[in-house]
Protein backbone atom coordinates (compact mmCIF):
# COMPACT_ATOMS: atom_id res chain seq x y z
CA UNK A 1 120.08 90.89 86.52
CA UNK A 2 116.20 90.38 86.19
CA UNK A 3 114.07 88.85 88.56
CA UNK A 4 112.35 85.63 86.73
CA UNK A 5 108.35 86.42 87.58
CA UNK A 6 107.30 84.15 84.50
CA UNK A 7 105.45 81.68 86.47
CA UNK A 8 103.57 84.21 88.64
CA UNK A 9 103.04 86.62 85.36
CA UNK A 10 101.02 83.47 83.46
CA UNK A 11 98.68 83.38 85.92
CA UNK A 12 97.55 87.23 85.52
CA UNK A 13 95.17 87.78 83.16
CA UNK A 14 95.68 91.67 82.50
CA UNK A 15 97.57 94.02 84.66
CA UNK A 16 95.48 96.92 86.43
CA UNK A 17 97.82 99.15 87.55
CA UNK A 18 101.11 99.43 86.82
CA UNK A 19 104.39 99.87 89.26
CA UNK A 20 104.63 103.75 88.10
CA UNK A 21 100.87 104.27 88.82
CA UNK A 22 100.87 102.58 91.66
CA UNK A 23 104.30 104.62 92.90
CA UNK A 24 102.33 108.01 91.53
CA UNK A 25 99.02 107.43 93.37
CA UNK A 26 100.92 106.45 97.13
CA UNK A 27 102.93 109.29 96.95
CA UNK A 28 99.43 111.89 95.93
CA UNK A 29 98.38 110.39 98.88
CA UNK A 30 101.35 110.71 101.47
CA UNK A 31 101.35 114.15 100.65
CA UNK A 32 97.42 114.30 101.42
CA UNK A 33 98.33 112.69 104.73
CA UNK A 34 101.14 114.70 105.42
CA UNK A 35 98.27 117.61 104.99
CA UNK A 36 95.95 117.00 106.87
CA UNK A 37 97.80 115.66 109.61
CA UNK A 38 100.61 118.41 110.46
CA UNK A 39 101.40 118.62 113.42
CA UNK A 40 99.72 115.63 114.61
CA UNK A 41 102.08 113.00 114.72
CA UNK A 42 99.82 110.69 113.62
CA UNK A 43 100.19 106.55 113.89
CA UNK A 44 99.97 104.27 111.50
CA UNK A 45 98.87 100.81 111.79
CA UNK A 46 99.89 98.75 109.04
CA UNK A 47 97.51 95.22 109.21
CA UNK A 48 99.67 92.76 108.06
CA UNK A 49 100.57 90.98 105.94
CA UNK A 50 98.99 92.35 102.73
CA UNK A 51 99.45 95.75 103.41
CA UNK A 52 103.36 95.97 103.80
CA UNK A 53 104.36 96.84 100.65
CA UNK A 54 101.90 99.49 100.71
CA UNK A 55 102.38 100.68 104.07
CA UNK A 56 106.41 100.70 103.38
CA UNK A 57 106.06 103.08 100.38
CA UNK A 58 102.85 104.98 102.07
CA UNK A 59 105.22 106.33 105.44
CA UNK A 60 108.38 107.31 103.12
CA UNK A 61 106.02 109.66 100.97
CA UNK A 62 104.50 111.32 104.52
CA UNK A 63 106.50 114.47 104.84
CA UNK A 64 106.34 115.40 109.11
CA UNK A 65 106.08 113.02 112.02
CA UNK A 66 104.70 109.98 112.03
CA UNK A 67 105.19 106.78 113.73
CA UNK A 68 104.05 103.14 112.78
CA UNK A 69 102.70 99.83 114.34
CA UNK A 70 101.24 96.72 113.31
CA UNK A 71 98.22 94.11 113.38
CA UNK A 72 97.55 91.35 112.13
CA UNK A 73 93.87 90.15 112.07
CA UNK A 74 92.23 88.35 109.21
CA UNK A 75 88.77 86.36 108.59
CA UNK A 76 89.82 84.10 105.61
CA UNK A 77 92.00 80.97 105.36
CA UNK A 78 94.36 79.97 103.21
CA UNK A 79 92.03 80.59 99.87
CA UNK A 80 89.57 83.02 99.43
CA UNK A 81 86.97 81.74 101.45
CA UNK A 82 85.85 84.32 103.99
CA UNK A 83 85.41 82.14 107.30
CA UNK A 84 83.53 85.15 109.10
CA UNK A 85 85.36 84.64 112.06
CA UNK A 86 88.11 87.45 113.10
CA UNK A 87 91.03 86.46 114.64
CA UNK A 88 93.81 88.83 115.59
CA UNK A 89 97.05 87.14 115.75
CA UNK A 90 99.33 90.49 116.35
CA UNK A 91 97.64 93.40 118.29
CA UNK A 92 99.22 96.68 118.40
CA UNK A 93 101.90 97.80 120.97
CA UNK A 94 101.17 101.27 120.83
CA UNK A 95 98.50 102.59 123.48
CA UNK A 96 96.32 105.14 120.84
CA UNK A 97 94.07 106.75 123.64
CA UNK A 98 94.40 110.33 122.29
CA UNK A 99 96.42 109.78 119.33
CA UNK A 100 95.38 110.40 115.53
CA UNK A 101 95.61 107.13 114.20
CA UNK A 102 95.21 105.90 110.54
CA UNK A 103 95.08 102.14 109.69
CA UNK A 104 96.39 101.08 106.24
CA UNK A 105 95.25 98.15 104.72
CA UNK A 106 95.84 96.84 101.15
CA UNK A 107 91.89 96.53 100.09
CA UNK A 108 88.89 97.12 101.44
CA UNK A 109 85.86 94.63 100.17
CA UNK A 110 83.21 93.72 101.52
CA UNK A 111 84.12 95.74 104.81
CA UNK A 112 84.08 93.29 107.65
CA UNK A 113 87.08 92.52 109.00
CA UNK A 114 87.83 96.47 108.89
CA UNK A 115 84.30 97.27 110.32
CA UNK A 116 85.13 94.99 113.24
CA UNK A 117 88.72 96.70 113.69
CA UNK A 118 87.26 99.88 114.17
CA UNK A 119 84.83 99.56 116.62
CA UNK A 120 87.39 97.51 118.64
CA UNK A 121 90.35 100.08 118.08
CA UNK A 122 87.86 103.01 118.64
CA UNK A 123 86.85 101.23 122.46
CA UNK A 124 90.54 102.31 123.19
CA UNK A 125 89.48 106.17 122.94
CA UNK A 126 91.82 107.12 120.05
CA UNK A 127 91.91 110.85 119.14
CA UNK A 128 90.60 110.20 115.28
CA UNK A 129 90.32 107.14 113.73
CA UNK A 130 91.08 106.79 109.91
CA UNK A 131 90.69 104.21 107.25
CA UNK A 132 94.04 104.54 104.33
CA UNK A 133 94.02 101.74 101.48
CA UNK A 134 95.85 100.62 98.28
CA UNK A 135 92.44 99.28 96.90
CA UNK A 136 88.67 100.55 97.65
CA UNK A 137 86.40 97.15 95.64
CA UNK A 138 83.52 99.47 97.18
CA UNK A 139 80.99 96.98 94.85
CA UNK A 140 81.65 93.94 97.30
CA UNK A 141 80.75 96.07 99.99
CA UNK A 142 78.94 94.15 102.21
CA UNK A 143 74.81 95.12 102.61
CA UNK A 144 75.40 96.08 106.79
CA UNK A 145 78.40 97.53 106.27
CA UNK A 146 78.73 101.51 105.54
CA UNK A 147 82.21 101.21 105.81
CA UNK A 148 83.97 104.30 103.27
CA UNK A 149 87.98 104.58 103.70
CA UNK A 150 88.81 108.65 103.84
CA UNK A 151 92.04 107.73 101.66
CA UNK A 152 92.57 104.97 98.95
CA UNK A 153 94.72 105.33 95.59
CA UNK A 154 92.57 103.41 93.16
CA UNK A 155 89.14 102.03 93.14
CA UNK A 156 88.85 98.58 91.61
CA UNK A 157 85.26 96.65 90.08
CA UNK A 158 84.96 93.35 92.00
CA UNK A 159 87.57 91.49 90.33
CA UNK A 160 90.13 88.91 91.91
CA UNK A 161 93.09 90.94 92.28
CA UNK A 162 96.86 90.31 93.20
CA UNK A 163 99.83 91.49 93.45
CA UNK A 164 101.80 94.91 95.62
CA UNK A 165 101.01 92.67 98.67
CA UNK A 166 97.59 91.19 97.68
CA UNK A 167 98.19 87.50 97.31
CA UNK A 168 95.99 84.22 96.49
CA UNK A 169 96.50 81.39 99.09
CA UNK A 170 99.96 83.12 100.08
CA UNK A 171 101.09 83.55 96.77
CA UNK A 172 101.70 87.01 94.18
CA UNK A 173 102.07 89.60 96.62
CA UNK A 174 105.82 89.92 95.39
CA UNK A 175 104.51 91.36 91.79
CA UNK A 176 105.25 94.85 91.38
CA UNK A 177 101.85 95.74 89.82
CA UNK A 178 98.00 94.72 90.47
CA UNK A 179 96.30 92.47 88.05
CA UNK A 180 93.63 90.40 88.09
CA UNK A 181 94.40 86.87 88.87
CA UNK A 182 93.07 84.41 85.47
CA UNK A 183 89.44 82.66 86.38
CA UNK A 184 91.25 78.90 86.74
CA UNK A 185 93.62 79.49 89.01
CA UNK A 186 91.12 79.98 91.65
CA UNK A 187 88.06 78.61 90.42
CA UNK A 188 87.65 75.81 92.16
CA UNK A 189 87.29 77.12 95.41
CA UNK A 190 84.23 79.51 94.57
């Protein structure tokens, strides 16, 4: 029986990457993980709530010991207005001081709320501290911000993108693919 995404797929203007590209490029990159950290046990800190499908595929393609946690932290409200305020609604339960720890977020853009995330998580004395990501829209990066994740599968232009967990206003992130979200669904809000 097939899932009915026609109201979601109207919306999409063109699709990115597909569900097999996305599935090839996350499991390149578990094995790149599962590399360079051998040995290491390292932790991985899914930030929620984009990042879960992701995250989910990202830990079955690491090959040794790993173990995972979560966070939750965002600086945008229900649209796609960035507020500038972080607020972390879910911190971690895992003490990292000494341990190799990789955060795995669905995009990185302009860099803020992950260049605040690392200099708090890095006050806590972790071993190594890592940046993993679906998405890398390194052209919104902010001007301050030198922010460069070590791992992401795909770069992307600076395009409104959903879909694999990235959503608009809650919705999309149930798509199996990334596209880029049509102009007038959100263009009242720029």
């Amino acid at each position: 029986m097939a899932f009915n995404r026609t109201g979601l797929t109207n919306d999409i203007d063109r699709v990115l990457f597909t569900e097999e590209q996305i599935a090839e490029k996350v499991r390149e990159l578990g094995e790149r993980i599962t590399r360079d950290y051998a040995g290491k046990n390292p932790l991985l800190i899914c930030i929620l709530r984009g990042a879960v499908p992701f995250f989910a595929d990202l830990c079955k393609c690491i090959g040794d010991y790993m173990e995972m946690d979560f966070m939750a932290i965002s600086n945008y409200g229900d649209g796609m207005v960035n507020t500038g305020r972080n607020h972390i609604s879910k911190d971690v339960s895992t003490d990292i001081e000494g341990r190799h720890v990789i955060i795995v977020e669905d995009i990185v853009d302009s860099g803020r709320t992950l260049d605040h995330l690392t200099r708090l998580l890095n006050t806590r004395n972790p071993a190594s501290l890592k940046i993993a990501c679906l998405l890398d829209k390194y052209k919104a990066r902010a001007e301050n911000i030198s922010l460069t994740p070590e791992y992401y599968c795909f770069p992307v232009d600076n395009e409104f993108v959903v879909g694999y967990g990235l959503d608009y206003a809650g919705a999309y992130r149930n798509l199996p693919f990334i596209g880029v979200l049509k102009e007038e669904v959100y263009k009242d809000e720029q």
